[in-house]
C-alpha atoms as a PDB file:
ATOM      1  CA  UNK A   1      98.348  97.352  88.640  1.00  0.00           C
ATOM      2  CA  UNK A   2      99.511 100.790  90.510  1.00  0.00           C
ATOM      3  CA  UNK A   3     102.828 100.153  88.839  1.00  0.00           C
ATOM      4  CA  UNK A   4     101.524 100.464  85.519  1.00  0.00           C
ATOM      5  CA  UNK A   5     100.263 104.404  86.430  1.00  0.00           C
ATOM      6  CA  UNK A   6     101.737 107.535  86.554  1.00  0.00           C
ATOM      7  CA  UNK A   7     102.958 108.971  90.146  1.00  0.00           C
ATOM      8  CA  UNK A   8      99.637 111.170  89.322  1.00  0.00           C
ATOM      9  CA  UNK A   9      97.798 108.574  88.590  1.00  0.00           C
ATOM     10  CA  UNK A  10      98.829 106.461  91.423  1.00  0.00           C
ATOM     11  CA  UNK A  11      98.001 109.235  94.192  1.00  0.00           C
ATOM     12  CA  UNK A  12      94.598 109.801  92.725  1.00  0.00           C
ATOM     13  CA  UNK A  13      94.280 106.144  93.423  1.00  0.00           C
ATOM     14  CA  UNK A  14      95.299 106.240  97.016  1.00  0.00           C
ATOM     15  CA  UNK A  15      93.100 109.211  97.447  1.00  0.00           C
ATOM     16  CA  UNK A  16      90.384 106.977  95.966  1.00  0.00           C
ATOM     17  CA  UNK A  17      91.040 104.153  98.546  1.00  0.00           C
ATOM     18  CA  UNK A  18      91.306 106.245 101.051  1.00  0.00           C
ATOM     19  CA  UNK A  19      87.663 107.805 100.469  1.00  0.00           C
ATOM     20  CA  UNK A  20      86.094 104.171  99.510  1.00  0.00           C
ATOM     21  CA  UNK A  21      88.074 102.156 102.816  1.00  0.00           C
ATOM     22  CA  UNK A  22      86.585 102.198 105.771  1.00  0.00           C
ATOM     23  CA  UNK A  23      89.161 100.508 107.658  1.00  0.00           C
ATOM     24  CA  UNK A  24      91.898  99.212 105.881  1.00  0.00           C
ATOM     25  CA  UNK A  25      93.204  99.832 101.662  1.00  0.00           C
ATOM     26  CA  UNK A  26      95.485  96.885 100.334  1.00  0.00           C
ATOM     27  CA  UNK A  27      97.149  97.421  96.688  1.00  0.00           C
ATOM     28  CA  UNK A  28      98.602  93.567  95.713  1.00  0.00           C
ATOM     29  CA  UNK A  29     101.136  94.339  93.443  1.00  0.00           C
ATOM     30  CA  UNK A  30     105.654  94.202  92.374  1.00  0.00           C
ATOM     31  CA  UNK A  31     107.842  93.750  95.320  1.00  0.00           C
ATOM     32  CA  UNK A  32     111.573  95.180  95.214  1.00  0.00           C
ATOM     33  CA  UNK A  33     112.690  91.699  94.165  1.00  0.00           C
ATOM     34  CA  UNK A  34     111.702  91.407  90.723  1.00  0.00           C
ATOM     35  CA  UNK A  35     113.373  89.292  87.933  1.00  0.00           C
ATOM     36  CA  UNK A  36     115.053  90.240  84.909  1.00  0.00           C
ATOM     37  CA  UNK A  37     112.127  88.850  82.469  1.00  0.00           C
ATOM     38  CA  UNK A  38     110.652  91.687  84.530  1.00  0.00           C
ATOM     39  CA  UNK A  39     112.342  94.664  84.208  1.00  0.00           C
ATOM     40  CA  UNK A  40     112.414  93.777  80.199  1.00  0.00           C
ATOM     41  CA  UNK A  41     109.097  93.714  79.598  1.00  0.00           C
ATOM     42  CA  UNK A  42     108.122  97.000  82.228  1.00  0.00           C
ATOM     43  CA  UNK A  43     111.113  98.870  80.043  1.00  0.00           C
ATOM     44  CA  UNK A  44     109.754  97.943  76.369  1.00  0.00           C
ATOM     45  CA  UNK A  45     106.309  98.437  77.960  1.00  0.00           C
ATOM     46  CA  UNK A  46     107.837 102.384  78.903  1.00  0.00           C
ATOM     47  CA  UNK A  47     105.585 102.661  81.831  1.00  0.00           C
ATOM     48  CA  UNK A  48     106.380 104.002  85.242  1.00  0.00           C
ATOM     49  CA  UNK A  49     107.327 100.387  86.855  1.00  0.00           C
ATOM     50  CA  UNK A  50     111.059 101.710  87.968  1.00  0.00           C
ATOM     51  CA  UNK A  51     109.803 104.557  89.858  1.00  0.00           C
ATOM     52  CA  UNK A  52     106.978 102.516  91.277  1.00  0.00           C
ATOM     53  CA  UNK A  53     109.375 100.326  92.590  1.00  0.00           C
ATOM     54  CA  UNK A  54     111.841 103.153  94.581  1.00  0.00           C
ATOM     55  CA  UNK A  55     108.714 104.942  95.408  1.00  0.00           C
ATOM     56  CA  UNK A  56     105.746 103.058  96.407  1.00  0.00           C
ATOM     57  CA  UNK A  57     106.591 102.613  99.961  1.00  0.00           C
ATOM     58  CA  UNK A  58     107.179 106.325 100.687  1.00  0.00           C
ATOM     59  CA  UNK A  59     103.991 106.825  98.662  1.00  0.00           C
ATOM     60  CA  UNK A  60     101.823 104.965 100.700  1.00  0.00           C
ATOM     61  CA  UNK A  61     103.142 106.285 103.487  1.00  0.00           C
ATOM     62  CA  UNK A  62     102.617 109.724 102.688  1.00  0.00           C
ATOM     63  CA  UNK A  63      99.336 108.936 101.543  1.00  0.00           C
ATOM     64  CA  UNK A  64      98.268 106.803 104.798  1.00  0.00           C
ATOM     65  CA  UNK A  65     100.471 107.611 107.454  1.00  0.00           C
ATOM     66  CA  UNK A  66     101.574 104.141 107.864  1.00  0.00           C
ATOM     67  CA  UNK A  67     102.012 100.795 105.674  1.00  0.00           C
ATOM     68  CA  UNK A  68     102.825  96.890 106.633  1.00  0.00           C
ATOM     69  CA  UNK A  69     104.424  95.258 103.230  1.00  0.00           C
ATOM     70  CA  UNK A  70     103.868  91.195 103.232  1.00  0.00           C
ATOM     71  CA  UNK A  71     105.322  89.600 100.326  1.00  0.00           C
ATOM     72  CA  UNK A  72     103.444  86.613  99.129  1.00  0.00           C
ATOM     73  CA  UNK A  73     106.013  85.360  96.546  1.00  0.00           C
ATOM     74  CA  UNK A  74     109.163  85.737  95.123  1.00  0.00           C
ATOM     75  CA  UNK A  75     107.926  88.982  93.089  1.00  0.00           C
ATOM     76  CA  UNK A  76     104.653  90.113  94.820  1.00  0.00           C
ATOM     77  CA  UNK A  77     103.894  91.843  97.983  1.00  0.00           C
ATOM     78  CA  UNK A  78     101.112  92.277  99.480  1.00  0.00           C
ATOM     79  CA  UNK A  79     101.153  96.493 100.625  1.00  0.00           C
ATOM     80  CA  UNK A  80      98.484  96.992 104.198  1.00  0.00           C
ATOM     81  CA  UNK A  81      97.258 100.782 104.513  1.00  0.00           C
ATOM     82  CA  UNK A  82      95.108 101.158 107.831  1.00  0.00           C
ATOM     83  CA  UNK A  83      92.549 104.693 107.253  1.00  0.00           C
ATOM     84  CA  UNK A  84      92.935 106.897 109.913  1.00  0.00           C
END
């Protein structure tokens, strides 16, 4: 659920997995293609969904250094940190 936190939030999570992983940190979470039930409920919800989405690639790749996305369904992705 790291697109339910604050950018904050989220990089004191990464930090987290990064300290706790010994070889590789996976986050299962939104992909880019989401679907317009979606992007309703995240906006009534007034969370941080919209910048998780634009962001969280660049995020874990500040974080980590490098990131391998799989997406395992039409809305989900599956984001691969290895700890370096």
């Amino acid at each position: 659920m790291a697109h339910g936190l604050m950018p904050e939030e989220r990089h004191t999570l990464y930090s987290e997995m990064q300290r706790v992983a010994k070889h590789t940190a996976v986050l299962f979470d939104y992909n880019e293609h989401r679907s317009l039930i979606t992007d309703i409920a995240e906006w009534l919800e007034g969370g941080d969904y919209f910048c998780f989405i634009e962001n969280i690639r660049d995020e874990l790749k500040s974080q980590f250094g490098n990131l391998k996305v799989i997406n395992t369904g039409k809305h989900s992705a599956l984001y691969i940190c290895k700890i370096e």
